[in-house]
PDB file of N, CA and C in Angstrom:
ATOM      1  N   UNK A   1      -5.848 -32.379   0.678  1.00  0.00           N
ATOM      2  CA  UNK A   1      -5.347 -33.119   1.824  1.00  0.00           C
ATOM      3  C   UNK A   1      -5.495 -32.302   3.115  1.00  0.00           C
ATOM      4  N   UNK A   2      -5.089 -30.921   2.881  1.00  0.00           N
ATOM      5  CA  UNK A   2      -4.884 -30.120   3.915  1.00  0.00           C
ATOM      6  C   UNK A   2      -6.627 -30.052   4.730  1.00  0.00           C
ATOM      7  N   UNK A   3      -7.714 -30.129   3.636  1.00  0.00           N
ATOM      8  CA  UNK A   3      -9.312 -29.722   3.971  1.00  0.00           C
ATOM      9  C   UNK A   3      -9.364 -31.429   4.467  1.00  0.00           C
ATOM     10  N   UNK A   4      -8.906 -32.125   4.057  1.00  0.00           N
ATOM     11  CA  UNK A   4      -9.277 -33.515   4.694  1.00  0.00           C
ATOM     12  C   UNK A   4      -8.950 -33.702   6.657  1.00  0.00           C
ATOM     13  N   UNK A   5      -7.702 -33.451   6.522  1.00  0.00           N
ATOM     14  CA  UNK A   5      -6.998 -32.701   8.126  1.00  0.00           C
ATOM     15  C   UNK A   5      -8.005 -32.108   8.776  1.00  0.00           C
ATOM     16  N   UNK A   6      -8.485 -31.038   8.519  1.00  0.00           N
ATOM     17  CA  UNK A   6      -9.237 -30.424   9.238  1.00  0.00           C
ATOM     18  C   UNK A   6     -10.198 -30.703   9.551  1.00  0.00           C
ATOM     19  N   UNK A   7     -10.881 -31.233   8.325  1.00  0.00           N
ATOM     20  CA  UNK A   7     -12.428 -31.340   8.717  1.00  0.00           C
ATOM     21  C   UNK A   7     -12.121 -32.471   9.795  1.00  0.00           C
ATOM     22  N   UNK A   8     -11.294 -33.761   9.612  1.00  0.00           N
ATOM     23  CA  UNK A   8     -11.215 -35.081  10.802  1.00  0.00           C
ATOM     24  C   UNK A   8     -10.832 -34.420  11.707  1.00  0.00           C
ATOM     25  N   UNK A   9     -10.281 -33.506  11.788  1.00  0.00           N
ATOM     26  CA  UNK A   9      -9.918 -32.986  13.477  1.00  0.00           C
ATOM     27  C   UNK A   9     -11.388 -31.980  13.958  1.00  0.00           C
ATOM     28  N   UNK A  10     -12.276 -31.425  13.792  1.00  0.00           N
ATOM     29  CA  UNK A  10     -12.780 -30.935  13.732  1.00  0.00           C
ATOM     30  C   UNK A  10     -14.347 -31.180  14.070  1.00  0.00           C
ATOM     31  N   UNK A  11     -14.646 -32.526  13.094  1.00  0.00           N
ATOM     32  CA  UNK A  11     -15.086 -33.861  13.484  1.00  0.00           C
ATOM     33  C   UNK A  11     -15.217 -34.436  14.601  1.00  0.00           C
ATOM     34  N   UNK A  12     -13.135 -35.168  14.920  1.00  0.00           N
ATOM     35  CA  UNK A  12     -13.529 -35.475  15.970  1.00  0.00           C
ATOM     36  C   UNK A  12     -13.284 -35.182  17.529  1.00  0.00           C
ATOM     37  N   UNK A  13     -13.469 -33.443  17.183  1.00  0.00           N
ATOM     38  CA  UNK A  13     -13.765 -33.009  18.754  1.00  0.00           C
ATOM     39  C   UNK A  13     -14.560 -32.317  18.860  1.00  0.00           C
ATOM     40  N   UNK A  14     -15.741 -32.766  17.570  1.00  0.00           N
ATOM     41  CA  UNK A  14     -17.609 -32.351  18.054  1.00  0.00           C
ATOM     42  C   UNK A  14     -18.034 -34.157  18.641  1.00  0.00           C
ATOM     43  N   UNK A  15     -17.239 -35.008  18.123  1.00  0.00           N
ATOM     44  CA  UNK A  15     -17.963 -35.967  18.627  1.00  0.00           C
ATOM     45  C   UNK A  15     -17.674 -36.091  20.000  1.00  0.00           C
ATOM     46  N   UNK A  16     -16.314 -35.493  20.272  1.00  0.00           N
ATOM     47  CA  UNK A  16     -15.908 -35.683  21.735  1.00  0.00           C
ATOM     48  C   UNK A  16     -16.801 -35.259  22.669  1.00  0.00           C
ATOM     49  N   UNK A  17     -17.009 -34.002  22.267  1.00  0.00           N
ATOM     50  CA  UNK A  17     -17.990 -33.108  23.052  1.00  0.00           C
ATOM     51  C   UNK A  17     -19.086 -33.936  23.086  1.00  0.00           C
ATOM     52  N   UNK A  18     -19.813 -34.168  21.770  1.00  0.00           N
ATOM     53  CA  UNK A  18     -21.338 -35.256  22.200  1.00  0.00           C
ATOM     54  C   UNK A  18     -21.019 -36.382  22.893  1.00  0.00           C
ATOM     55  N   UNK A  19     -19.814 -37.120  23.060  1.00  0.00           N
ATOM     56  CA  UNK A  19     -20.082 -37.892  23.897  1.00  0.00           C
ATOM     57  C   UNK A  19     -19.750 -37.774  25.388  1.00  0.00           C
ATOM     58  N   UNK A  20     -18.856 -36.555  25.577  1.00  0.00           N
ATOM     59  CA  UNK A  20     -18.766 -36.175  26.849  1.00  0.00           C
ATOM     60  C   UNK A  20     -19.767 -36.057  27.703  1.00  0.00           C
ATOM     61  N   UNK A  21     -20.587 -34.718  26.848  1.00  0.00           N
ATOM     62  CA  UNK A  21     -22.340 -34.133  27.210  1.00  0.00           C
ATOM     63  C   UNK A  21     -23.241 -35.463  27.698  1.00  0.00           C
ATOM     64  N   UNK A  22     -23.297 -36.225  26.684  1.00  0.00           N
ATOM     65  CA  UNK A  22     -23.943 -38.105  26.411  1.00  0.00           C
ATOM     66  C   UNK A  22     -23.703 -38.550  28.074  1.00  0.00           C
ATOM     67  N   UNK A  23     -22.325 -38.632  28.484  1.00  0.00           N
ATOM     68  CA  UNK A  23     -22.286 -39.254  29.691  1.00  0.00           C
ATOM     69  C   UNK A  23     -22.113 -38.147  30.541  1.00  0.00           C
ATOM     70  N   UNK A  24     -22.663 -36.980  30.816  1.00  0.00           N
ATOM     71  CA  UNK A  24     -22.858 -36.410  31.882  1.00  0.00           C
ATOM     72  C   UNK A  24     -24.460 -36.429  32.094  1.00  0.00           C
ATOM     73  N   UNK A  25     -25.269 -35.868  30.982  1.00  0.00           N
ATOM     74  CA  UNK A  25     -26.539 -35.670  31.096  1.00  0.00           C
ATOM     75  C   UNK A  25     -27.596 -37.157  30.569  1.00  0.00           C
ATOM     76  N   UNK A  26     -26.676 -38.269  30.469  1.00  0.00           N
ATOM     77  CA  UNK A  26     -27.716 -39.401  30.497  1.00  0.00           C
ATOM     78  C   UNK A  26     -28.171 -39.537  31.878  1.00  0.00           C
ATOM     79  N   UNK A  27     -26.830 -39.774  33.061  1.00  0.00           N
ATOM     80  CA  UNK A  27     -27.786 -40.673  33.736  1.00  0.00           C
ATOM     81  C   UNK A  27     -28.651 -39.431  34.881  1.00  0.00           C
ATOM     82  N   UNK A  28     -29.019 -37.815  34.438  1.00  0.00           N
ATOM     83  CA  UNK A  28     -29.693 -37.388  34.885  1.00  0.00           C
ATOM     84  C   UNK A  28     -31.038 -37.539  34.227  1.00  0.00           C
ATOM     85  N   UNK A  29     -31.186 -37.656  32.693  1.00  0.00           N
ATOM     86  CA  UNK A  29     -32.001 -37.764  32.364  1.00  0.00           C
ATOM     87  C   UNK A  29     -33.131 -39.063  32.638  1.00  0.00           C
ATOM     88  N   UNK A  30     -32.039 -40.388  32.526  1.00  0.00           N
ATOM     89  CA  UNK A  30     -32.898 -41.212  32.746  1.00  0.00           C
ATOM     90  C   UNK A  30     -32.687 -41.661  34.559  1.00  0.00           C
ATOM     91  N   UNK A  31     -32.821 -40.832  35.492  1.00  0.00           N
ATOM     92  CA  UNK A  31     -32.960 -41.144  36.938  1.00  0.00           C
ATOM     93  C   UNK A  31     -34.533 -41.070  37.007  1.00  0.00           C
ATOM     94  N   UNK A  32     -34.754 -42.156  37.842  1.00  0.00           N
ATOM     95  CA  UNK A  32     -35.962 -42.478  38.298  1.00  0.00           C
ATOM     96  C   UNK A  32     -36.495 -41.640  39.233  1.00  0.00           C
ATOM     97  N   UNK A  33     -38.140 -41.532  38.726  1.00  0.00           N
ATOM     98  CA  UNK A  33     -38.454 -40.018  39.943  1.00  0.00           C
ATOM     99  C   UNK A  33     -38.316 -40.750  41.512  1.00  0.00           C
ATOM    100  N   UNK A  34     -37.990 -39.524  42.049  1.00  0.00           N
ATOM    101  CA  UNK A  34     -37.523 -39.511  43.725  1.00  0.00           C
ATOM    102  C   UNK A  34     -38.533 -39.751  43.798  1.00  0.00           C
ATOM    103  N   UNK A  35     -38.435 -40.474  45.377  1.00  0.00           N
ATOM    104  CA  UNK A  35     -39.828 -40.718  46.273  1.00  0.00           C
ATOM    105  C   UNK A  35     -40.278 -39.524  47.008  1.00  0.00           C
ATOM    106  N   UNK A  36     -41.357 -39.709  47.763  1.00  0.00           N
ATOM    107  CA  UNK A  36     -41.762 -38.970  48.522  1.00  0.00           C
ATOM    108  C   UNK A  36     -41.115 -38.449  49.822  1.00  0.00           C
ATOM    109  N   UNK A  37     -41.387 -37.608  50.485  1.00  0.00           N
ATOM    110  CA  UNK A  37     -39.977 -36.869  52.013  1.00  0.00           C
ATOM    111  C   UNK A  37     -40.858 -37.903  52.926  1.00  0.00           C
ATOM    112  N   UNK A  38     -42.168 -37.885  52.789  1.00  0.00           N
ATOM    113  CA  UNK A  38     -43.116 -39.491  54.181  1.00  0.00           C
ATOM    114  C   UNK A  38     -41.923 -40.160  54.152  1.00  0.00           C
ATOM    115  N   UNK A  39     -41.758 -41.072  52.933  1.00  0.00           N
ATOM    116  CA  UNK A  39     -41.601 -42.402  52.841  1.00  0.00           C
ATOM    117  C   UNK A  39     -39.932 -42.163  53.238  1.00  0.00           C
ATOM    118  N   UNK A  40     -39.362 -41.129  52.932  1.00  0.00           N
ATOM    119  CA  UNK A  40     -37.496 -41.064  52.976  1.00  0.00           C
ATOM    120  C   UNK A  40     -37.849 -40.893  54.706  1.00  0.00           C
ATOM    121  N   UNK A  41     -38.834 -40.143  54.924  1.00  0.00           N
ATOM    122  CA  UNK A  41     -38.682 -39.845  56.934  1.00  0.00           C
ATOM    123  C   UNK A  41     -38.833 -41.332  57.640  1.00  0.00           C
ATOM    124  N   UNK A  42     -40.062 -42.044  56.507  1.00  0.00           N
ATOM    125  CA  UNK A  42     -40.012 -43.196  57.949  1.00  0.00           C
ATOM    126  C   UNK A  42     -39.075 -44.101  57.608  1.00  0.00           C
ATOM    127  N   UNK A  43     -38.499 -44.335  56.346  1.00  0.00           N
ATOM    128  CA  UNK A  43     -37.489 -45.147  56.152  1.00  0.00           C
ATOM    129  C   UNK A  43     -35.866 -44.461  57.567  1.00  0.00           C
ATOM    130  N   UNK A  44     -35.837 -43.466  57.355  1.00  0.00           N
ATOM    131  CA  UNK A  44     -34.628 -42.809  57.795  1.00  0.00           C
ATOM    132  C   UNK A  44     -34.912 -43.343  59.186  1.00  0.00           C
ATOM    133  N   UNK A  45     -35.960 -43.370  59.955  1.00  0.00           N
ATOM    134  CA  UNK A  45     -36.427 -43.912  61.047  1.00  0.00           C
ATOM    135  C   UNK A  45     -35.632 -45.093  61.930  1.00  0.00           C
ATOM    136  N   UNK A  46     -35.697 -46.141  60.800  1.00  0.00           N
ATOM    137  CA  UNK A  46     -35.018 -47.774  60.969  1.00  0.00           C
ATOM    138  C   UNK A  46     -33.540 -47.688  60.736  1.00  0.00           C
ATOM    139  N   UNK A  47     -33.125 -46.747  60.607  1.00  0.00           N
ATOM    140  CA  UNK A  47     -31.625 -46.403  60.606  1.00  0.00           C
ATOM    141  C   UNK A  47     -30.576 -47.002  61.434  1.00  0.00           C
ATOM    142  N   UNK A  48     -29.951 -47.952  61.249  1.00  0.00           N
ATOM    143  CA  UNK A  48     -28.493 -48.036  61.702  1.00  0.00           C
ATOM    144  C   UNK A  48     -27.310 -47.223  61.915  1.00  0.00           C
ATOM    145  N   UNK A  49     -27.202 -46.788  61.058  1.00  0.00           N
ATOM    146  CA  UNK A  49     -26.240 -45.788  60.674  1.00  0.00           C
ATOM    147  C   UNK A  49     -26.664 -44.404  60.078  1.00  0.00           C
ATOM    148  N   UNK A  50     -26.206 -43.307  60.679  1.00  0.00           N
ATOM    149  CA  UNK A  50     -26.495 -41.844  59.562  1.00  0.00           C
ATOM    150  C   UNK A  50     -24.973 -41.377  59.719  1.00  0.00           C
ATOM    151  N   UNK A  51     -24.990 -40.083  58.434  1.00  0.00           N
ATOM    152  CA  UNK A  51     -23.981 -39.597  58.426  1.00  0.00           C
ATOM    153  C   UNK A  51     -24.450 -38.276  58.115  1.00  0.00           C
ATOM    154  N   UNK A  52     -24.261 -37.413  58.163  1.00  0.00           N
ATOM    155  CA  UNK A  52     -24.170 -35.693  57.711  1.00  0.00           C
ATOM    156  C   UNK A  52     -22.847 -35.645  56.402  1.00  0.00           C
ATOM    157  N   UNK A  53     -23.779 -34.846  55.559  1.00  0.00           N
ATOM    158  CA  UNK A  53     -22.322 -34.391  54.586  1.00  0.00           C
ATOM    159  C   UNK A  53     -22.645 -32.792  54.286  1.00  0.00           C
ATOM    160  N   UNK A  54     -21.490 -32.299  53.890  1.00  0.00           N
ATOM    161  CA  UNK A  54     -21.514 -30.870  53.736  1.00  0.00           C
ATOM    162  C   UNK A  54     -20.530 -30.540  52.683  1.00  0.00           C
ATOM    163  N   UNK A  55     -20.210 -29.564  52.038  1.00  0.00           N
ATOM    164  CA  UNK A  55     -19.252 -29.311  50.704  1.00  0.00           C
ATOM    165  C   UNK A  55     -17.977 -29.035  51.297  1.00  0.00           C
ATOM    166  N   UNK A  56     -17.768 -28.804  52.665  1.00  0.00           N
ATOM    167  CA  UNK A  56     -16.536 -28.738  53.053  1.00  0.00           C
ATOM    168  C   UNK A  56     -15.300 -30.046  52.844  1.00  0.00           C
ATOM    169  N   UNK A  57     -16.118 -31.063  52.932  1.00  0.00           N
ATOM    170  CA  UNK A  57     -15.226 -32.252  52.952  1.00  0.00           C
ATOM    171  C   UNK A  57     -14.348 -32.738  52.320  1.00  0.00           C
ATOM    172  N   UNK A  58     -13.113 -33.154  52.976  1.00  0.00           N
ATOM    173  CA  UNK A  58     -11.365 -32.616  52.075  1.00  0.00           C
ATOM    174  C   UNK A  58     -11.709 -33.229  50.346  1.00  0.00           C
ATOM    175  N   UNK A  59     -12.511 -34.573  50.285  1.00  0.00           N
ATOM    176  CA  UNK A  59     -12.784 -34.973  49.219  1.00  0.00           C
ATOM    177  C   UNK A  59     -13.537 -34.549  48.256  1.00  0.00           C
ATOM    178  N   UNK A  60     -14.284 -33.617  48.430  1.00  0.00           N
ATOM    179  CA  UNK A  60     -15.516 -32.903  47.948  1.00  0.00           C
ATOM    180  C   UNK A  60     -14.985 -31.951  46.722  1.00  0.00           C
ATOM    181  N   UNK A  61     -15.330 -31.404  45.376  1.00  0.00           N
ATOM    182  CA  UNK A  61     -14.329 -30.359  44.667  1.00  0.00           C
ATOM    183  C   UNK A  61     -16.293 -30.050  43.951  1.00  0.00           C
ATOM    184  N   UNK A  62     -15.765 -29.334  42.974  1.00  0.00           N
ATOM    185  CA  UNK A  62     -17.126 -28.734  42.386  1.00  0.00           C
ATOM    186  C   UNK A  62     -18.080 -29.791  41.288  1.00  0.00           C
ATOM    187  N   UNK A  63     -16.956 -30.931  41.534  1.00  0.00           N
ATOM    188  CA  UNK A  63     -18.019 -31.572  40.583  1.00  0.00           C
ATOM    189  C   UNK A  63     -18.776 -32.885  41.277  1.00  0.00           C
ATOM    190  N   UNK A  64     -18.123 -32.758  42.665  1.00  0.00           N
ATOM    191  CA  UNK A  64     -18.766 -34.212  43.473  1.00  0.00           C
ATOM    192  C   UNK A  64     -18.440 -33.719  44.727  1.00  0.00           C
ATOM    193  N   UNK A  65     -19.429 -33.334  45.392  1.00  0.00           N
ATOM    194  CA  UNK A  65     -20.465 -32.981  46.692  1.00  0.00           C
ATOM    195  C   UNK A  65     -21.140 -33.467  46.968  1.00  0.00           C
ATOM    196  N   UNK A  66     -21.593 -33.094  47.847  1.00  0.00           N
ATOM    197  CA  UNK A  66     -22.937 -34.040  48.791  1.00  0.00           C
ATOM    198  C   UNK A  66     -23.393 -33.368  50.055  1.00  0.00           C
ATOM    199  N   UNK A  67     -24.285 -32.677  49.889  1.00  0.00           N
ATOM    200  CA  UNK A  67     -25.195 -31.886  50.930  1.00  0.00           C
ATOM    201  C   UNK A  67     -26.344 -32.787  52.089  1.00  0.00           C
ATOM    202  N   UNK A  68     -26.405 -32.955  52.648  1.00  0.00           N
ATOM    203  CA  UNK A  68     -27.454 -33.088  53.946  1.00  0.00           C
ATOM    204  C   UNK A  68     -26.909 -34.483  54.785  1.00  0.00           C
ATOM    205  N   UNK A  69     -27.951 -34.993  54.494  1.00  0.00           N
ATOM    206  CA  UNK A  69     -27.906 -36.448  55.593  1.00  0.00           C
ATOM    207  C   UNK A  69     -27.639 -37.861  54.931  1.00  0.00           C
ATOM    208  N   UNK A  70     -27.650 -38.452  55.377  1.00  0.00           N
ATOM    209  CA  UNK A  70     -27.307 -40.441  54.702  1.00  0.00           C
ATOM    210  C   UNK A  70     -27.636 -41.005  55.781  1.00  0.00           C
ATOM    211  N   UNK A  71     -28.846 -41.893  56.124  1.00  0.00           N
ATOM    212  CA  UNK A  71     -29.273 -42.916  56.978  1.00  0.00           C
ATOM    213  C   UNK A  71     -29.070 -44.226  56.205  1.00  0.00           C
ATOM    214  N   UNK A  72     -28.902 -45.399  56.510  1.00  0.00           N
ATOM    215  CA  UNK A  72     -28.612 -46.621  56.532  1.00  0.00           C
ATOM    216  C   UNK A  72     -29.226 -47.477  57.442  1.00  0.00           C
ATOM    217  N   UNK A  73     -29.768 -48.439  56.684  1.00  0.00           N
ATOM    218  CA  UNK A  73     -30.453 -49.420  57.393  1.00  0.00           C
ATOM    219  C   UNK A  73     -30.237 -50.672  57.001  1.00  0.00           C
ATOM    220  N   UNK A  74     -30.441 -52.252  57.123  1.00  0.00           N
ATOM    221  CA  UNK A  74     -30.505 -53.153  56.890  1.00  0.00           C
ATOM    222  C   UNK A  74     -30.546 -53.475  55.501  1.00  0.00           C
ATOM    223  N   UNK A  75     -32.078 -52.745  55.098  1.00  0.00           N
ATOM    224  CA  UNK A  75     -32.135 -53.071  53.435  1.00  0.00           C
ATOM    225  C   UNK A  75     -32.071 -51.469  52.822  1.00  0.00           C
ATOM    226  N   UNK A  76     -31.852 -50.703  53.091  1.00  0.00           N
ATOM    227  CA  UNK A  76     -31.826 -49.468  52.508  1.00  0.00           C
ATOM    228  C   UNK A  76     -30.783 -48.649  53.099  1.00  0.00           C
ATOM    229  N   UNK A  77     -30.622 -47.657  51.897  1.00  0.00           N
ATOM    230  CA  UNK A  77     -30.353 -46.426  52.339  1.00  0.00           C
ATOM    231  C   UNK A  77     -30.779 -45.379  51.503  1.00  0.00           C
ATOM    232  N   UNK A  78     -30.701 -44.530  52.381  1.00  0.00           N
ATOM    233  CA  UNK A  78     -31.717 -42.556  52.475  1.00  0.00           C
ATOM    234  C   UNK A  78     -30.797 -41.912  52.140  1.00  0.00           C
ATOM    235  N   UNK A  79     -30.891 -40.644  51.198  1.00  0.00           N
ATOM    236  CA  UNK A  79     -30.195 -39.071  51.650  1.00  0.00           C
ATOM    237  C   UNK A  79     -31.129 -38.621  51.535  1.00  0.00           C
ATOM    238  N   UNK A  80     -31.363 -37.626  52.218  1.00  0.00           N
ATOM    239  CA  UNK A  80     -32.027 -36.469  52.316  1.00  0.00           C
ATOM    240  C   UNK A  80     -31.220 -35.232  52.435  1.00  0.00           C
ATOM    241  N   UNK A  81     -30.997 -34.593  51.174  1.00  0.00           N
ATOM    242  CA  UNK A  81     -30.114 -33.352  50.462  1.00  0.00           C
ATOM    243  C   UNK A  81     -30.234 -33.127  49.309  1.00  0.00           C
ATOM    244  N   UNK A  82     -29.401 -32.463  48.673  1.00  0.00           N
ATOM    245  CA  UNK A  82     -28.685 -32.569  47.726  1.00  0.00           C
ATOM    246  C   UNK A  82     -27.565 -33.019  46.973  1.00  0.00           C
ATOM    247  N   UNK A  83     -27.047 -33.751  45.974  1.00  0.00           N
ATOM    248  CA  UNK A  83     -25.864 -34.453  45.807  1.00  0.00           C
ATOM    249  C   UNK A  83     -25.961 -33.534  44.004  1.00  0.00           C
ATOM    250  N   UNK A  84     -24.252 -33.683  43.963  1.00  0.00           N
ATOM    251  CA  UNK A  84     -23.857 -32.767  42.351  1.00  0.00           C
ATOM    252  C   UNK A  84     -24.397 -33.775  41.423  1.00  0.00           C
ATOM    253  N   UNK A  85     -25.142 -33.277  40.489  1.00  0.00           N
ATOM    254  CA  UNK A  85     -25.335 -34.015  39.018  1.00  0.00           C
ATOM    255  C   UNK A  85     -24.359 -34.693  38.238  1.00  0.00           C
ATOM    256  N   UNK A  86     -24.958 -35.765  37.512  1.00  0.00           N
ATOM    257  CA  UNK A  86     -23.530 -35.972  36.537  1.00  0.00           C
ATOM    258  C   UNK A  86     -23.150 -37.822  37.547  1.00  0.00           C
ATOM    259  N   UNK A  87     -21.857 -38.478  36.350  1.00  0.00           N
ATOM    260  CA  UNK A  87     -21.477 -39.014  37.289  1.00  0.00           C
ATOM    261  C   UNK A  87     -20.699 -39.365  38.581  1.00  0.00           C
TER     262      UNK A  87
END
């Protein structure tokens, strides 16, 4: 009984872990390749709106950041930076 205990606990916090890992590194894996910096410059162009972001921001912690720029337009929007992995 006692080896039954263990192994289910043991079990199930390897599955935890795989599914933790599962939803951090899916949706990097399956992200669609980035475009080109042309096509993000002339899009950023038609801009309505931009914003600047930086890691200082009161909302910002180590697992959700957002580095450079954000333009906005009509039918799109741009960053041009870096943003944290994961969801």
């Amino acid at each position: 009984m006692r080896k039954l205990i263990t192994l289910t606990i043991t079990h199930g916090i390897a599955a935890a872990i795989g599914v933790a890992l599962g939803i951090y590194f899916l949706p990097v894996q399956a992200a669609p390749p980035s475009p080109d910096a042309a096509m993000l410059e002339e899009t950023s162009q038609n801009a309505l709106f931009c914003a600047d972001l930086n890691r200082d921001l009161r909302s910002s912690d180590f697992l959700h950041w957002g580095e450079g720029k954000i333009s906005i337009s009509a039918t799109d929007v741009v960053h041009e930076g870096k943003l944290a992995p994961g969801p």
